[in-house]
PDB file of N, CA and C in Angstrom:
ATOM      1  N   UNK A   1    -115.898  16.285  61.043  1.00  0.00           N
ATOM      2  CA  UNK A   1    -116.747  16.512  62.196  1.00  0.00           C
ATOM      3  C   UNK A   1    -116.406  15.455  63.244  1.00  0.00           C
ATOM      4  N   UNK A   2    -116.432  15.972  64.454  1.00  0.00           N
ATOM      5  CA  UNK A   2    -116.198  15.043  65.828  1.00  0.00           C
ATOM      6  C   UNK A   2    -117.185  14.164  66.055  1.00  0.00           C
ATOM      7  N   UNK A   3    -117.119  13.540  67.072  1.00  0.00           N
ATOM      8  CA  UNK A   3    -118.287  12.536  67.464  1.00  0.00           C
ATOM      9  C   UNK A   3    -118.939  14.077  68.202  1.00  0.00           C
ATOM     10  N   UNK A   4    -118.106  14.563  69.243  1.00  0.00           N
ATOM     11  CA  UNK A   4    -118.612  15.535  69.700  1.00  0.00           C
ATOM     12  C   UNK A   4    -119.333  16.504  69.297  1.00  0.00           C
ATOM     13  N   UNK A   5    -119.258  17.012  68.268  1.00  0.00           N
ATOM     14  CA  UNK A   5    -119.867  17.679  67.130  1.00  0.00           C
ATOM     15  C   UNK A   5    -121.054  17.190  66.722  1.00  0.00           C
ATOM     16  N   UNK A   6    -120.778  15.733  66.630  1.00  0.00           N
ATOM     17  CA  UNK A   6    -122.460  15.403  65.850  1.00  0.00           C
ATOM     18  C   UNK A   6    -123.257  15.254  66.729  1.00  0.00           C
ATOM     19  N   UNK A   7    -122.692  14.743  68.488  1.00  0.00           N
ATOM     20  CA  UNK A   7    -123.784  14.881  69.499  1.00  0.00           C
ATOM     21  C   UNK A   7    -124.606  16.100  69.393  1.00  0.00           C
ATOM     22  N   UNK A   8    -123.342  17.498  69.986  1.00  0.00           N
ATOM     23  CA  UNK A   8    -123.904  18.382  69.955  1.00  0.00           C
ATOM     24  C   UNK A   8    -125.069  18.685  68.703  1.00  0.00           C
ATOM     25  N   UNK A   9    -124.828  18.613  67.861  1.00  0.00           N
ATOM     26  CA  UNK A   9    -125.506  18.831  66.441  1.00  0.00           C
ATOM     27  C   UNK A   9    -126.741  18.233  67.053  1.00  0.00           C
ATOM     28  N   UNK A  10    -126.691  16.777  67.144  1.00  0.00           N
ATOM     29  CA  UNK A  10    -128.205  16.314  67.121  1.00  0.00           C
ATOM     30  C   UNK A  10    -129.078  16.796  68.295  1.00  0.00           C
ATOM     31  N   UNK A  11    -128.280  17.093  69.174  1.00  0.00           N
ATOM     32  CA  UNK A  11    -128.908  17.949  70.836  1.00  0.00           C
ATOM     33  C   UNK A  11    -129.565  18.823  70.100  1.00  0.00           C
ATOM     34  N   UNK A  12    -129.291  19.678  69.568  1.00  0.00           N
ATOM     35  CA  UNK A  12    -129.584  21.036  69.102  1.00  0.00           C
ATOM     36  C   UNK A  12    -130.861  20.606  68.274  1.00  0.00           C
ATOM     37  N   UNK A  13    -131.032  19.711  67.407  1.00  0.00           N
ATOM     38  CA  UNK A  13    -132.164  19.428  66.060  1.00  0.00           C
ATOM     39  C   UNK A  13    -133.361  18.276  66.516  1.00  0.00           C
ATOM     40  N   UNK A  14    -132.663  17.829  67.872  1.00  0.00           N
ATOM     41  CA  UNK A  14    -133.662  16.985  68.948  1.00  0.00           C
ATOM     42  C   UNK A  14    -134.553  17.682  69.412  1.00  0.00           C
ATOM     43  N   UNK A  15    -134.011  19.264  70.238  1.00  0.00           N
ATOM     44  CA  UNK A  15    -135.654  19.940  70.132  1.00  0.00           C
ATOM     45  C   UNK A  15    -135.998  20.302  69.520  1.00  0.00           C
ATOM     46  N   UNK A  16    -135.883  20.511  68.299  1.00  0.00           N
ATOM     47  CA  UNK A  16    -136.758  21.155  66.972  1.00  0.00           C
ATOM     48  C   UNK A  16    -137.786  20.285  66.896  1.00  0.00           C
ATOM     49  N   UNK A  17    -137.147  18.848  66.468  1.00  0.00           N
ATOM     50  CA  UNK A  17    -137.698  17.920  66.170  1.00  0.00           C
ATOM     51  C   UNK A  17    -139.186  17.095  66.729  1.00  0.00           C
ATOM     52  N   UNK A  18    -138.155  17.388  68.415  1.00  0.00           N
ATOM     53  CA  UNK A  18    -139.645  16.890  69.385  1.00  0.00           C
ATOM     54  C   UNK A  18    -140.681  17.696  69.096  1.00  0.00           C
ATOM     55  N   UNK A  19    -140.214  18.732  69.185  1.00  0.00           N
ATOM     56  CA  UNK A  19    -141.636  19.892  69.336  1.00  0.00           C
ATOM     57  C   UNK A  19    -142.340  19.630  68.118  1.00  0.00           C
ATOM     58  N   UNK A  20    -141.734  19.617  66.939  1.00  0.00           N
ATOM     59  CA  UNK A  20    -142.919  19.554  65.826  1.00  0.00           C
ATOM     60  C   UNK A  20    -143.439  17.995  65.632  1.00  0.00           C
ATOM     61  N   UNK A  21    -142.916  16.940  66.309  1.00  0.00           N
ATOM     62  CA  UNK A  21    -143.871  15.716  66.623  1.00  0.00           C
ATOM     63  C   UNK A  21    -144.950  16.036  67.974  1.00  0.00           C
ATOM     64  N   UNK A  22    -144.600  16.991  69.053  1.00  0.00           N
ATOM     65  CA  UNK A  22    -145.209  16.902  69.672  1.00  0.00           C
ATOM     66  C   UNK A  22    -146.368  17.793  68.769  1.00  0.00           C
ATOM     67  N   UNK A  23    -146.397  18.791  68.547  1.00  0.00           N
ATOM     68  CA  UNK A  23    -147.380  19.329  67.675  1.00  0.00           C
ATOM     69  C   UNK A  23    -147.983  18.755  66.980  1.00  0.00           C
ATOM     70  N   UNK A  24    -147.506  17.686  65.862  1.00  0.00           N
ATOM     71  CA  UNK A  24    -148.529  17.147  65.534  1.00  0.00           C
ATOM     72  C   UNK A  24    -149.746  16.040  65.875  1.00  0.00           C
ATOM     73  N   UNK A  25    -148.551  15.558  67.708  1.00  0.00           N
ATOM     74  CA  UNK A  25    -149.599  14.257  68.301  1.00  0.00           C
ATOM     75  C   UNK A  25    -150.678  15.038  68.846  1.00  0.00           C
ATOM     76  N   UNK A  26    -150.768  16.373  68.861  1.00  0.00           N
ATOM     77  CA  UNK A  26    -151.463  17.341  69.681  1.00  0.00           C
ATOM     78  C   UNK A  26    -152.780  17.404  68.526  1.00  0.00           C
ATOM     79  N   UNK A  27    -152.726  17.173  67.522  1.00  0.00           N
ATOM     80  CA  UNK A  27    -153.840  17.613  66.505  1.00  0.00           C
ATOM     81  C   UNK A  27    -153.586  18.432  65.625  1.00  0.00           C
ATOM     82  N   UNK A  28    -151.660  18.831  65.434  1.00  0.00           N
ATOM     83  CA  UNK A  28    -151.446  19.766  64.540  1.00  0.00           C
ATOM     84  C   UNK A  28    -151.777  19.045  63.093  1.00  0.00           C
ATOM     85  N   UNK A  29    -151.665  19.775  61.835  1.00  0.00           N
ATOM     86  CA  UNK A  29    -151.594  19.664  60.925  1.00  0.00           C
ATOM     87  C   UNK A  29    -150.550  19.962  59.749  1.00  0.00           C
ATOM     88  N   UNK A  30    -150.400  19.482  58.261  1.00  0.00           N
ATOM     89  CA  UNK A  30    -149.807  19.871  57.623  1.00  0.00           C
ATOM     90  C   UNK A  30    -150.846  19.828  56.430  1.00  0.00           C
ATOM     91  N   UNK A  31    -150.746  20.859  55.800  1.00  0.00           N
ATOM     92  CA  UNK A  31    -152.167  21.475  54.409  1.00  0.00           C
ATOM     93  C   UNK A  31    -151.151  21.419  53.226  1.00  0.00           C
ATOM     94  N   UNK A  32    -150.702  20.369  52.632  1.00  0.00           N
ATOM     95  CA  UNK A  32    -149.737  20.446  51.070  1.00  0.00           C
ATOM     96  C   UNK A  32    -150.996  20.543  50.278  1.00  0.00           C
ATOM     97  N   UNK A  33    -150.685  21.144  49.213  1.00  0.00           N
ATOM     98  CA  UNK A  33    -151.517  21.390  48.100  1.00  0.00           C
ATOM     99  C   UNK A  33    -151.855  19.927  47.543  1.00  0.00           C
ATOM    100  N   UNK A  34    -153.331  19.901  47.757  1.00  0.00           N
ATOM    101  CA  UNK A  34    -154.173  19.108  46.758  1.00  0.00           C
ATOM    102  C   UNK A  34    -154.156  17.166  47.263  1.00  0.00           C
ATOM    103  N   UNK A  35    -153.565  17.585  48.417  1.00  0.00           N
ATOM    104  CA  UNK A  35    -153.276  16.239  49.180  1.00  0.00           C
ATOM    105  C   UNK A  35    -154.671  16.522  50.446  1.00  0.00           C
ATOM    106  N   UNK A  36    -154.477  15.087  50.813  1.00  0.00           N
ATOM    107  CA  UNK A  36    -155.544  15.216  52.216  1.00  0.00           C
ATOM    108  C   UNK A  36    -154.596  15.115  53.385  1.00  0.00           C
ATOM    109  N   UNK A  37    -154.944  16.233  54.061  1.00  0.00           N
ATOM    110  CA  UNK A  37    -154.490  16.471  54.929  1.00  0.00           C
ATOM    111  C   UNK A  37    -154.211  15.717  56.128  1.00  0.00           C
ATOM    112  N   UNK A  38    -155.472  15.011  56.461  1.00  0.00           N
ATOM    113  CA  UNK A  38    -154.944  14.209  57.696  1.00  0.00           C
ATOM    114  C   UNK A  38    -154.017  12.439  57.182  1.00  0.00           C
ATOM    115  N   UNK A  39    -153.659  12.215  56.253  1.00  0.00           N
ATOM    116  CA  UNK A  39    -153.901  11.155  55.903  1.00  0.00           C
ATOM    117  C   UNK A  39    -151.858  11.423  55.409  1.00  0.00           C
ATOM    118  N   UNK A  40    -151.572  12.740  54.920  1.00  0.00           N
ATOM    119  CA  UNK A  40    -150.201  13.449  54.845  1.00  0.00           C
ATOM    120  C   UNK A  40    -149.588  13.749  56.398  1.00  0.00           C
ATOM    121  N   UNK A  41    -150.020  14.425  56.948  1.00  0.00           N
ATOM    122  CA  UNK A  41    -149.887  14.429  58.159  1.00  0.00           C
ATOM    123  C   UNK A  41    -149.535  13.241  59.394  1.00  0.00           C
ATOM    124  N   UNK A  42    -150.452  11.960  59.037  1.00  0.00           N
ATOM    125  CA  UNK A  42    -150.080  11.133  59.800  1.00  0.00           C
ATOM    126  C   UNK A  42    -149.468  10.484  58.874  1.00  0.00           C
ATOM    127  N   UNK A  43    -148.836  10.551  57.789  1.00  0.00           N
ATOM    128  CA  UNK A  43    -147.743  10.127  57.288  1.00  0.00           C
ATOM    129  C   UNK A  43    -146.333  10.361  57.519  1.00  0.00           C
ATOM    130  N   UNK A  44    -146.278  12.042  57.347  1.00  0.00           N
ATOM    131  CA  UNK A  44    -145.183  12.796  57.977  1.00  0.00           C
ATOM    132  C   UNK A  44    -145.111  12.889  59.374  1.00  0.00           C
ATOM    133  N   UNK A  45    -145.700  12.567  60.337  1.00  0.00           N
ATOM    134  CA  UNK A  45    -145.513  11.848  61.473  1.00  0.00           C
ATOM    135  C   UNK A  45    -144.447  10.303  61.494  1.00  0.00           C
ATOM    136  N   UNK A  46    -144.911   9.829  61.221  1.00  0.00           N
ATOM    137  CA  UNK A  46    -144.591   8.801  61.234  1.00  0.00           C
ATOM    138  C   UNK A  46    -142.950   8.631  60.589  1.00  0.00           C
ATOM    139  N   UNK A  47    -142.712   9.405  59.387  1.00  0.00           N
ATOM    140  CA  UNK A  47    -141.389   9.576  58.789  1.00  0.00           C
ATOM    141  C   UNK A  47    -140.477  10.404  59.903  1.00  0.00           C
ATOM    142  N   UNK A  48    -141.459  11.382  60.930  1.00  0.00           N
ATOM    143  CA  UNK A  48    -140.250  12.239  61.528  1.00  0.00           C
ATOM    144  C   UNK A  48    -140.228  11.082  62.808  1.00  0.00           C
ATOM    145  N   UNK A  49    -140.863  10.124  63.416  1.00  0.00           N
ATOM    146  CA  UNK A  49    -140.182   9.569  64.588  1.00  0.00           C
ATOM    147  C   UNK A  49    -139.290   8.509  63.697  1.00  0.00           C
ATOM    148  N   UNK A  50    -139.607   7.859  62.957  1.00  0.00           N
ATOM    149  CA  UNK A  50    -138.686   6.970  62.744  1.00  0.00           C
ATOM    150  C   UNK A  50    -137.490   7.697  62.155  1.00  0.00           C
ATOM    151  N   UNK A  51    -137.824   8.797  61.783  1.00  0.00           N
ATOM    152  CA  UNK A  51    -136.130   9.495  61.649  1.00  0.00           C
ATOM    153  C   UNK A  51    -135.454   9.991  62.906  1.00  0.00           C
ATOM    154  N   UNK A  52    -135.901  10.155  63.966  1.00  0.00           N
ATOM    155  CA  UNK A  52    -135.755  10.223  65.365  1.00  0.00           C
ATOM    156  C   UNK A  52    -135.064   9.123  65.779  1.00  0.00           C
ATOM    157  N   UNK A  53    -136.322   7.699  65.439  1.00  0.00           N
ATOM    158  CA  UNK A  53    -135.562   6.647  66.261  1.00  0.00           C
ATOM    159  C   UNK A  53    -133.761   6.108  65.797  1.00  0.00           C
ATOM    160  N   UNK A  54    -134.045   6.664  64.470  1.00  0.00           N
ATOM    161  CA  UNK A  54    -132.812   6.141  63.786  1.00  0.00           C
ATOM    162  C   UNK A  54    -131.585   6.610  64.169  1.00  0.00           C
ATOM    163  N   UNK A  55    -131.443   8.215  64.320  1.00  0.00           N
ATOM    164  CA  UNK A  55    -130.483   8.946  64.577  1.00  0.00           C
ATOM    165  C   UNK A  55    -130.081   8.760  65.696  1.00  0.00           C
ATOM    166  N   UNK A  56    -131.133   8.283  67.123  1.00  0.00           N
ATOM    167  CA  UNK A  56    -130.691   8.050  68.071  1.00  0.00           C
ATOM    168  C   UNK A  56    -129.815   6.463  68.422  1.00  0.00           C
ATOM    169  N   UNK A  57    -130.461   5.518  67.433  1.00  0.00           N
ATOM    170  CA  UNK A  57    -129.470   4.376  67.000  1.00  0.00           C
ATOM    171  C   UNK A  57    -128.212   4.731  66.468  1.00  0.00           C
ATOM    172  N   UNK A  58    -127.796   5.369  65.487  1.00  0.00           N
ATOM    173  CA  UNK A  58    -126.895   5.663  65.061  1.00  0.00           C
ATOM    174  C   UNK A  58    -126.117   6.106  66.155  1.00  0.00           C
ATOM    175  N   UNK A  59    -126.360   7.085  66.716  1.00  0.00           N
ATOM    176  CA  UNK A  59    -125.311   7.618  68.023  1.00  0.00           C
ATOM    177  C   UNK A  59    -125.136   6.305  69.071  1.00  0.00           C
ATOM    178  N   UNK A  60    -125.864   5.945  69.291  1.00  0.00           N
ATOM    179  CA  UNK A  60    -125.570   4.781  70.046  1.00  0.00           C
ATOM    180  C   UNK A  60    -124.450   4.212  69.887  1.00  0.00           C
ATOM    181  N   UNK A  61    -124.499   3.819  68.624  1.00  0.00           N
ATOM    182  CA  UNK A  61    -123.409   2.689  67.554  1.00  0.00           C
ATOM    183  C   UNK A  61    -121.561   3.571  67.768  1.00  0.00           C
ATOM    184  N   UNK A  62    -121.595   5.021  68.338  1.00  0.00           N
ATOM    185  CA  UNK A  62    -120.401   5.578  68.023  1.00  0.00           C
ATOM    186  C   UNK A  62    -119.885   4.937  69.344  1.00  0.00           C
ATOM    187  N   UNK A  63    -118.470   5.593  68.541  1.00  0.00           N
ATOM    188  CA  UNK A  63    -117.329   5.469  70.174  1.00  0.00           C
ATOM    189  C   UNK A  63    -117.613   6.564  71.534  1.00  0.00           C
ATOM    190  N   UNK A  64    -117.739   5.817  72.669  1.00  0.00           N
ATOM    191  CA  UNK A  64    -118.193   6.904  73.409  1.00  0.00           C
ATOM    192  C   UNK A  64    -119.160   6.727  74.260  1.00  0.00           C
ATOM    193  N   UNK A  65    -120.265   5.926  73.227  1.00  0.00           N
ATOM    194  CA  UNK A  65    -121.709   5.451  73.830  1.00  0.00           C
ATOM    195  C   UNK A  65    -121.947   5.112  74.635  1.00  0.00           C
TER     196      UNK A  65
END
């Protein structure tokens, strides 16, 4: 895979991504079985920006940047 390739790639999974953080800063939810919900939720929040912030470090770090 190119550098070009993985930009594109992450362009593409950047709006997926925003949108379902923005959804959840909005009051969305996630209902896993037998867990509490808000307490999972602002967990898995928290795992999807810092997987955000990371990927966007990582690209940084390439040739190109």
């Amino acid at each position: 895979m190119t550098v070009e390739e993985l930009r594109a790639e992450r362009s593409a999974l950047g709006g997926s991504l925003n949108r379902h953080i923005t959804y959840l800063e909005a009051g969305g939810k996630i209902y896993p079985v037998c867990q509490d919900a808000d307490s999972t939720t602002a967990a898995f929040l928290a795992k999807l920006k810092q997987y955000r912030t990371d990927v966007e470090g990582w690209l940084a770090t390439l040739p190109g940047s």
